[in-house]
PDB file of N, CA and C in Angstrom:
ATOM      1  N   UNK A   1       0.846  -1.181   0.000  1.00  0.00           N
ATOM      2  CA  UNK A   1       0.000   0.000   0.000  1.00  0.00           C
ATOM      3  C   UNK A   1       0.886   1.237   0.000  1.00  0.00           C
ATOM      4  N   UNK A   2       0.367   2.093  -0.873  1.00  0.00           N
ATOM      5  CA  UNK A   2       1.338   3.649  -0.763  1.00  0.00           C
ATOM      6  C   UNK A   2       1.647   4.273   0.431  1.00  0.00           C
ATOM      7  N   UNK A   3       1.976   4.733   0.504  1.00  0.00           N
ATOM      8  CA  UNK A   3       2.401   6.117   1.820  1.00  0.00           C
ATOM      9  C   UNK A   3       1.328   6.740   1.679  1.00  0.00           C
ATOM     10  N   UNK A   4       0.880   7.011   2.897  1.00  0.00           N
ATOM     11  CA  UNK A   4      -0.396   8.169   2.762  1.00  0.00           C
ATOM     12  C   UNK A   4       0.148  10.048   2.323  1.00  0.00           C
ATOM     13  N   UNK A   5      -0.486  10.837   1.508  1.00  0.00           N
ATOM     14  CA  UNK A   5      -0.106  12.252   1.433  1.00  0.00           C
ATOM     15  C   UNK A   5      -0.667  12.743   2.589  1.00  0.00           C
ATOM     16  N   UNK A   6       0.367  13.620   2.676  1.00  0.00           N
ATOM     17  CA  UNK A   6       0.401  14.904   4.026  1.00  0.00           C
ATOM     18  C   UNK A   6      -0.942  15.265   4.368  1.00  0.00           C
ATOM     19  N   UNK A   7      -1.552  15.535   3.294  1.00  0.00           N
ATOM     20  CA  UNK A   7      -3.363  15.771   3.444  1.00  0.00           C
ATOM     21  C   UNK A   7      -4.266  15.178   4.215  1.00  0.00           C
ATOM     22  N   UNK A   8      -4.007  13.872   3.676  1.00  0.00           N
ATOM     23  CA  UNK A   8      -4.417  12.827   4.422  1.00  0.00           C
ATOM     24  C   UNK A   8      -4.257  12.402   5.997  1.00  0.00           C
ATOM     25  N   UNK A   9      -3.023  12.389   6.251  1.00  0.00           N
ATOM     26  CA  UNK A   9      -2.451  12.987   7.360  1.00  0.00           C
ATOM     27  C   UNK A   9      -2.811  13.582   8.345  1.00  0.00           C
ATOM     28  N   UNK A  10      -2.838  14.777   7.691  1.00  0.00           N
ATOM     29  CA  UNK A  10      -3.562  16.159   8.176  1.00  0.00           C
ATOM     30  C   UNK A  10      -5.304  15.961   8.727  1.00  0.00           C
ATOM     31  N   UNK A  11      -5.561  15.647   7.589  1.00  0.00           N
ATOM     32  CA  UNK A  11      -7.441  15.367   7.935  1.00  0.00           C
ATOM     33  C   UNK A  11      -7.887  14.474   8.936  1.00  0.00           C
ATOM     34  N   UNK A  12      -6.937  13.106   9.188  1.00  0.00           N
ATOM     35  CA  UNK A  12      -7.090  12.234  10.107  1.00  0.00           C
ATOM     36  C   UNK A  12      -6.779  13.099  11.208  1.00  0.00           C
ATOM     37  N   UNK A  13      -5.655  14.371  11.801  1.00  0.00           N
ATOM     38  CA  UNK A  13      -5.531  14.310  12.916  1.00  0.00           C
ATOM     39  C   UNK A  13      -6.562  15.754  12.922  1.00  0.00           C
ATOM     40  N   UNK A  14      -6.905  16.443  12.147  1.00  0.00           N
ATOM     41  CA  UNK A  14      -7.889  17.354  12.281  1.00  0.00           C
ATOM     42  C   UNK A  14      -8.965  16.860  12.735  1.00  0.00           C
ATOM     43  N   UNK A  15      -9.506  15.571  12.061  1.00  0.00           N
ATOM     44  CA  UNK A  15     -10.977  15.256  12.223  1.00  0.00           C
ATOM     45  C   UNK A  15     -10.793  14.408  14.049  1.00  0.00           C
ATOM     46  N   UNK A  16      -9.912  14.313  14.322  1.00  0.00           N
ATOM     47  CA  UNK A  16      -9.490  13.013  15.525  1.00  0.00           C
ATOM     48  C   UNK A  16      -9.688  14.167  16.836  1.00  0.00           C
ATOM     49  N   UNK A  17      -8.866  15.488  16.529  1.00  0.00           N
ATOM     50  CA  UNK A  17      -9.450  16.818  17.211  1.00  0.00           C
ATOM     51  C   UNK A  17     -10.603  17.108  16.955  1.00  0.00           C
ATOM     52  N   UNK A  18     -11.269  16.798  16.385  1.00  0.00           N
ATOM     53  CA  UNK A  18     -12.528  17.409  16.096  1.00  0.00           C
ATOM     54  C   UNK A  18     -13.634  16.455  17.259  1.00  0.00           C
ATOM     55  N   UNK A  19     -13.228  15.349  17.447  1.00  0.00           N
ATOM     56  CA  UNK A  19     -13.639  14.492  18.288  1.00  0.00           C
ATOM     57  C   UNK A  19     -14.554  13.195  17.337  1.00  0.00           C
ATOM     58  N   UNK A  20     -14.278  13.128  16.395  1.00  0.00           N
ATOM     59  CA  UNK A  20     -14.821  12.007  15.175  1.00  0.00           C
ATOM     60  C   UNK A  20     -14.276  10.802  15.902  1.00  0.00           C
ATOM     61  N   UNK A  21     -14.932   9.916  15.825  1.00  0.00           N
ATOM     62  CA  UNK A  21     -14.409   8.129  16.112  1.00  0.00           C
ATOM     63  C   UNK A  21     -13.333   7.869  14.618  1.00  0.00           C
ATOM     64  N   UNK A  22     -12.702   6.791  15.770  1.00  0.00           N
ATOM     65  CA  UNK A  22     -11.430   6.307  14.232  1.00  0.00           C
ATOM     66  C   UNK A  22     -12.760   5.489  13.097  1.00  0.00           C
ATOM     67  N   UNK A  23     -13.970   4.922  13.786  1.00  0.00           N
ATOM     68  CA  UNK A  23     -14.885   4.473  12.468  1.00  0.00           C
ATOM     69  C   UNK A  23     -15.381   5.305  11.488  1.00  0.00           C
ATOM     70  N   UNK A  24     -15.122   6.397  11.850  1.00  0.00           N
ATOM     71  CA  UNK A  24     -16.010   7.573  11.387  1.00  0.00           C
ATOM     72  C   UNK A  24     -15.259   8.022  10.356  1.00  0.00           C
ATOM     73  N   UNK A  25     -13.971   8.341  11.034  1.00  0.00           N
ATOM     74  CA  UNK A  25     -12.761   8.522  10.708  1.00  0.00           C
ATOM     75  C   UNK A  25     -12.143   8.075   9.290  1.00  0.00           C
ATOM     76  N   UNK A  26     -12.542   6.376   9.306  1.00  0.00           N
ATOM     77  CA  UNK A  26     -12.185   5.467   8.548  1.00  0.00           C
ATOM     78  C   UNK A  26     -12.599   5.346   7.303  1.00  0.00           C
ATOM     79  N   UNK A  27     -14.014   5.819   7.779  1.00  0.00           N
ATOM     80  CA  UNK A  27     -15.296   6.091   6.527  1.00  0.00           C
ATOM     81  C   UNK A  27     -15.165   6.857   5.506  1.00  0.00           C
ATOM     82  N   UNK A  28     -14.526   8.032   6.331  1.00  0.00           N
ATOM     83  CA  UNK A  28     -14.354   9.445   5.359  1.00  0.00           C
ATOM     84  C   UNK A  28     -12.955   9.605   4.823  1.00  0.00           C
ATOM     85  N   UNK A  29     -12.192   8.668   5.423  1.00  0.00           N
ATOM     86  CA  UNK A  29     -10.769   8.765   4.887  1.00  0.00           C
ATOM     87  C   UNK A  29     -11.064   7.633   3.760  1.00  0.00           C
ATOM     88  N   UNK A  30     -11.068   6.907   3.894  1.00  0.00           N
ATOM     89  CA  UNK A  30     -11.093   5.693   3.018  1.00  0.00           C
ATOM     90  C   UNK A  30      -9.944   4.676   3.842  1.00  0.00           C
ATOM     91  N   UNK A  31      -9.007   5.197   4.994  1.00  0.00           N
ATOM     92  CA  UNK A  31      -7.611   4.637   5.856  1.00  0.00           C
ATOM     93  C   UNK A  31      -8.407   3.425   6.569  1.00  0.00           C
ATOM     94  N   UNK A  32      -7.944   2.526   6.737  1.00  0.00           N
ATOM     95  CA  UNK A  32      -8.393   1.811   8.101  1.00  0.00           C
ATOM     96  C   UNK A  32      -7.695   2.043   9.341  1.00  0.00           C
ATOM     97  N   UNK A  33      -8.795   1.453  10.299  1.00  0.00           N
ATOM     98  CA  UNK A  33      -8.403   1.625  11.602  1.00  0.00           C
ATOM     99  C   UNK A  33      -6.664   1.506  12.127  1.00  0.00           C
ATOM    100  N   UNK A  34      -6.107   0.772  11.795  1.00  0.00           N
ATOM    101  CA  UNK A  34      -4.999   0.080  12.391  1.00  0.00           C
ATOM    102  C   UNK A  34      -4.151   1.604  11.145  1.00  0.00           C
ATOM    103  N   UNK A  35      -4.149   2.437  10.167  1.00  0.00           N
ATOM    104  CA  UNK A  35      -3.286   3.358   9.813  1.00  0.00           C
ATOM    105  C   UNK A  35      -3.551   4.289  10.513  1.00  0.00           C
ATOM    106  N   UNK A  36      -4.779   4.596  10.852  1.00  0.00           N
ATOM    107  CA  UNK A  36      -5.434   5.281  11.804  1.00  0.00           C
ATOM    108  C   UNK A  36      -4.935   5.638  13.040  1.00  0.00           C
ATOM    109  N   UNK A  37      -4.627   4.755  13.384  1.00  0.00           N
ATOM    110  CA  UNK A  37      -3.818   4.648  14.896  1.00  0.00           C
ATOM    111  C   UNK A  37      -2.315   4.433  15.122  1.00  0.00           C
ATOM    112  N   UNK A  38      -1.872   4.080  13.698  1.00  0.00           N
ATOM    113  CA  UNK A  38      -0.470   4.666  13.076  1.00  0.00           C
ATOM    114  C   UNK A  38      -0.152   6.144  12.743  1.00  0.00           C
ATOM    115  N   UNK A  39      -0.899   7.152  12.370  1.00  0.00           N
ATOM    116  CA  UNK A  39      -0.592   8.036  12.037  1.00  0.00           C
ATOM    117  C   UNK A  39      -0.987   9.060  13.671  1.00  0.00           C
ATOM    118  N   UNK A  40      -1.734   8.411  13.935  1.00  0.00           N
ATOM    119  CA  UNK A  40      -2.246   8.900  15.888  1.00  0.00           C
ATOM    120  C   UNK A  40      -0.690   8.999  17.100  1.00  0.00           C
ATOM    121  N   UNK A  41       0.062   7.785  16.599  1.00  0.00           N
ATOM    122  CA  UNK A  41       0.312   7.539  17.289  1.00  0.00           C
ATOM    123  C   UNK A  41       2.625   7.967  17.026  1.00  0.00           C
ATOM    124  N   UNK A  42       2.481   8.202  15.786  1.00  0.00           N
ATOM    125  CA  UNK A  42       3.421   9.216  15.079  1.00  0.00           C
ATOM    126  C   UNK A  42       3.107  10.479  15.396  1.00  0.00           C
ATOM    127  N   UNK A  43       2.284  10.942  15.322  1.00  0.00           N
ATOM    128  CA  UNK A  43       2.091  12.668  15.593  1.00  0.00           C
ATOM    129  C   UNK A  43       2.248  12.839  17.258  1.00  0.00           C
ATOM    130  N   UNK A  44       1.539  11.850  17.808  1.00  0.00           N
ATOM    131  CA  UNK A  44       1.396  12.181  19.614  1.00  0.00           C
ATOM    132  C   UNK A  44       3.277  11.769  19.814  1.00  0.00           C
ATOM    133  N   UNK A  45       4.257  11.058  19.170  1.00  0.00           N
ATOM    134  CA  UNK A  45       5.590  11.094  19.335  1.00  0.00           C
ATOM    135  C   UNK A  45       6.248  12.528  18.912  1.00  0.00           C
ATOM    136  N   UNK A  46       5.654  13.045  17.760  1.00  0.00           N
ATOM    137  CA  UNK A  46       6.233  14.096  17.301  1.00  0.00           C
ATOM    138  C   UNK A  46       5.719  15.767  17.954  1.00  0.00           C
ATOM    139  N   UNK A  47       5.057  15.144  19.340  1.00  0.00           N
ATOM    140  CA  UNK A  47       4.220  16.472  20.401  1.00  0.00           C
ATOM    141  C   UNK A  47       3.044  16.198  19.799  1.00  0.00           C
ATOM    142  N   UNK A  48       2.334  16.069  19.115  1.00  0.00           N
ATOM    143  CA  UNK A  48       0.835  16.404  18.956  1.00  0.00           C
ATOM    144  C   UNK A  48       0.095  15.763  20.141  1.00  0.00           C
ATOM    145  N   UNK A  49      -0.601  16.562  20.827  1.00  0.00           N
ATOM    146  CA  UNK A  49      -1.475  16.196  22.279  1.00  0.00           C
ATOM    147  C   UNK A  49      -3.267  16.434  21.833  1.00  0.00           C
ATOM    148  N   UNK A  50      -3.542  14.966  21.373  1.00  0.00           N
ATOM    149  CA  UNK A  50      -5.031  15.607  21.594  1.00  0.00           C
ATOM    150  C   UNK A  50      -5.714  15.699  22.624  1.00  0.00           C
ATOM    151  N   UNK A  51      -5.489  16.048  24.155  1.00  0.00           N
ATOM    152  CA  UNK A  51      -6.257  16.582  24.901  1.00  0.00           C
ATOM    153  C   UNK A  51      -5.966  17.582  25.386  1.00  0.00           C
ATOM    154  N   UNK A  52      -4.851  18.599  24.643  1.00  0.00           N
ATOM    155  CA  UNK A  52      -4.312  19.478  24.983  1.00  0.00           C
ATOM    156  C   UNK A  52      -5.795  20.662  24.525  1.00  0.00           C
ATOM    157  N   UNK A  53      -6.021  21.759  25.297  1.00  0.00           N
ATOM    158  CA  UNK A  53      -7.395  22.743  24.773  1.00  0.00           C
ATOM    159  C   UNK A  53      -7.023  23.205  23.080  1.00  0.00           C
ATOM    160  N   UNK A  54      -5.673  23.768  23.241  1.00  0.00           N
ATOM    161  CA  UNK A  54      -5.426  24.187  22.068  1.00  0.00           C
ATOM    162  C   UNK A  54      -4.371  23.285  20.960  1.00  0.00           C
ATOM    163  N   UNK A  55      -5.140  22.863  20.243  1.00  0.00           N
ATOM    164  CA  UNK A  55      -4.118  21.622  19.344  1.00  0.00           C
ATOM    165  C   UNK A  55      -3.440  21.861  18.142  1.00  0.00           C
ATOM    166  N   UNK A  56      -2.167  23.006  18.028  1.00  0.00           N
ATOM    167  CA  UNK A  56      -2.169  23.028  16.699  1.00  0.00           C
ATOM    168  C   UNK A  56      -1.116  21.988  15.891  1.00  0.00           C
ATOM    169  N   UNK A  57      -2.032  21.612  14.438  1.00  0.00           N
ATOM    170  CA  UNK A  57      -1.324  20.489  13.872  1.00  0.00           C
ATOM    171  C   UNK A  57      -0.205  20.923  12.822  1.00  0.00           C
ATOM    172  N   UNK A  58       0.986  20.755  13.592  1.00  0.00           N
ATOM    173  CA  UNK A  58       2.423  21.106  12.625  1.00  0.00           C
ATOM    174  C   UNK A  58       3.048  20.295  11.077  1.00  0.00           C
ATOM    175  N   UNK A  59       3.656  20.506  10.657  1.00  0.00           N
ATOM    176  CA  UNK A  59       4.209  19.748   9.828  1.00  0.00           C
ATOM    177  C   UNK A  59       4.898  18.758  10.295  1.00  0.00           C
ATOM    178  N   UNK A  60       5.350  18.508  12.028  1.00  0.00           N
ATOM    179  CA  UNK A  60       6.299  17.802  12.306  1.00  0.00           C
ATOM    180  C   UNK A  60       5.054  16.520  12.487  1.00  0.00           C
ATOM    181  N   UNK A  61       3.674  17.187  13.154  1.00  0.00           N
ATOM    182  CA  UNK A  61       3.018  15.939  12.963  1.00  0.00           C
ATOM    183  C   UNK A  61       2.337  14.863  12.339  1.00  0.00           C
ATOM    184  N   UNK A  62       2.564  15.383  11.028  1.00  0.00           N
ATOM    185  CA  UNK A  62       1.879  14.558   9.719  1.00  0.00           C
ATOM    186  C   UNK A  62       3.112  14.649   9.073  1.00  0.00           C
ATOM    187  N   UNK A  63       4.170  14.764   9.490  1.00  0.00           N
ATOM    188  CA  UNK A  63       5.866  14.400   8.907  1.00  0.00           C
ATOM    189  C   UNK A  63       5.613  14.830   7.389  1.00  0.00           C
ATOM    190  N   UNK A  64       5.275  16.503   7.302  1.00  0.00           N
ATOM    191  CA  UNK A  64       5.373  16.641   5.955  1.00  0.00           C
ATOM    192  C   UNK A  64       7.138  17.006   5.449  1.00  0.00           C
ATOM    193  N   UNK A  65       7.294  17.161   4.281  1.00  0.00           N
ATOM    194  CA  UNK A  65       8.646  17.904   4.151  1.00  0.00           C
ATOM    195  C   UNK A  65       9.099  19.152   4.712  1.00  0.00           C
ATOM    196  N   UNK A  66       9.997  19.366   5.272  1.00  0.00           N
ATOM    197  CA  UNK A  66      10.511  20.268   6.104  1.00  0.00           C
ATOM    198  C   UNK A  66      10.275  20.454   7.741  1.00  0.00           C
ATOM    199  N   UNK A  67       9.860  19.046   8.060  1.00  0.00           N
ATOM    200  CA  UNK A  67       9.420  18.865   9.008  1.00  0.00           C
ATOM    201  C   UNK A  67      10.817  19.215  10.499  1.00  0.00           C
ATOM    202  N   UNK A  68      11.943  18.638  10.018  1.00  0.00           N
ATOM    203  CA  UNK A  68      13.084  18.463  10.711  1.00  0.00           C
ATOM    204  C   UNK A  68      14.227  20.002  10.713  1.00  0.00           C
ATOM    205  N   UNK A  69      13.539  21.059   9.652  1.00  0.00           N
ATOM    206  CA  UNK A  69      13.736  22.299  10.150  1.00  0.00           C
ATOM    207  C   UNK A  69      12.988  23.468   9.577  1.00  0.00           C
ATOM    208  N   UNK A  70      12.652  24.909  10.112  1.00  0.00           N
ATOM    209  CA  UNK A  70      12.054  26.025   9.466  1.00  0.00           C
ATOM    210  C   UNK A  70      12.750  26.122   8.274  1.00  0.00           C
ATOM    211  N   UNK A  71      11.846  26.595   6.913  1.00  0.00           N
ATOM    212  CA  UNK A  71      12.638  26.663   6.005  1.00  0.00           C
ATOM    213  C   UNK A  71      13.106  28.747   6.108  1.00  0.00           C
ATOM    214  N   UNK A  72      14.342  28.717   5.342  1.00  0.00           N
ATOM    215  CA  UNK A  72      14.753  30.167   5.197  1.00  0.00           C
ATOM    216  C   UNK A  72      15.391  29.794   3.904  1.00  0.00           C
ATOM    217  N   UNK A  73      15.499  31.412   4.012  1.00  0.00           N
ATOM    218  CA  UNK A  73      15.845  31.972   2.484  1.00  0.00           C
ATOM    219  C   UNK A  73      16.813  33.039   2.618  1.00  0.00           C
ATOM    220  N   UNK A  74      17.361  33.284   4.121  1.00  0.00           N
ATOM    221  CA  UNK A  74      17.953  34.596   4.029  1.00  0.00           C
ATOM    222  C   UNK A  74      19.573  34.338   3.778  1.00  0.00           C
ATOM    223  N   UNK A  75      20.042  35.383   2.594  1.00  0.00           N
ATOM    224  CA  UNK A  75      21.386  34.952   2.274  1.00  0.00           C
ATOM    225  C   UNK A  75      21.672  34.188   0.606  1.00  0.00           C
ATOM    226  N   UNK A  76      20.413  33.873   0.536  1.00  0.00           N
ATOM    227  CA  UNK A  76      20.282  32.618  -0.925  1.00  0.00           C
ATOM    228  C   UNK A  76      20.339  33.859  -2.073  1.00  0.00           C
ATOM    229  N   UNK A  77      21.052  33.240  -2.615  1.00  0.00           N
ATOM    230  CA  UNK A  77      21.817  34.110  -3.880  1.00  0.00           C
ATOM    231  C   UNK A  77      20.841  34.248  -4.854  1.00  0.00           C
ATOM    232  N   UNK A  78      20.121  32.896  -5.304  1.00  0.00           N
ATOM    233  CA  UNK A  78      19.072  32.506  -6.158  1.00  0.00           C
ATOM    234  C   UNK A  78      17.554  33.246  -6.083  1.00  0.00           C
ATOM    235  N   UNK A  79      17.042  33.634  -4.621  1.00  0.00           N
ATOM    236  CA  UNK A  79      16.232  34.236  -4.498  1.00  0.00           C
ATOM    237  C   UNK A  79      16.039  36.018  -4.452  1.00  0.00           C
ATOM    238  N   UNK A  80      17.534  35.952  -4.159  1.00  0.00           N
ATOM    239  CA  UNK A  80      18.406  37.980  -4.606  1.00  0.00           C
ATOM    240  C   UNK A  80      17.767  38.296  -5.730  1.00  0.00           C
ATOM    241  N   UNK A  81      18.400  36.865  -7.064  1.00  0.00           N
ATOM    242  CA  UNK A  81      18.160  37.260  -8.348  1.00  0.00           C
ATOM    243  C   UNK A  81      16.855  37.614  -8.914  1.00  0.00           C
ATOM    244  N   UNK A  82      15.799  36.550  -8.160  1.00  0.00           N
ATOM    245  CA  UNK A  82      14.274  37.063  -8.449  1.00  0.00           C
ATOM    246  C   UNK A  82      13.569  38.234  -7.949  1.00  0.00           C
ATOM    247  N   UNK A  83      14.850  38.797  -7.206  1.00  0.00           N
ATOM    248  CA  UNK A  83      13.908  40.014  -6.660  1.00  0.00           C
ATOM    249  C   UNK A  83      13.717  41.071  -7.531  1.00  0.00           C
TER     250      UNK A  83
END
């Protein structure tokens, strides 16, 4: 089976804050339970707290690209030129 996209990702731990069941969950993702609780259980390693009041969902927790640092631009020669 593929790798799930970041989106996907994303929507599982949005809808999981939202307080949706993983069946519910499952329905509207098309994911089953058991990725479900793989991707739950990757984000709550990478800080994501869903019983925290305020939950915001990072890139580190749906491990999109650039997850492992802020991206910058300051100094880049390449982006001088487009200015």
């Amino acid at each position: 089976m593929p790798a799930l996209d970041i989106c996907t990702r994303a929507q599982i731990l949005a809808l999981k804050t939202n307080g949706i069941s993983d069946n519910q969950i499952a329905e509207q993702t098309g994911v089953n339970k058991r990725t479900i609780y793989r991707v739950l259980k990757r984000a709550t390693e990478a800080g994501y707290d869903p019983d925290a009041t305020h939950r915001p969902i990072t890139d580190a927790h749906v491990g999109g690209k650039g997850s492992a640092q802020p991206a910058t631009n300051a100094g880049d020669e390449d982006t001088e030129d487009l200015v």
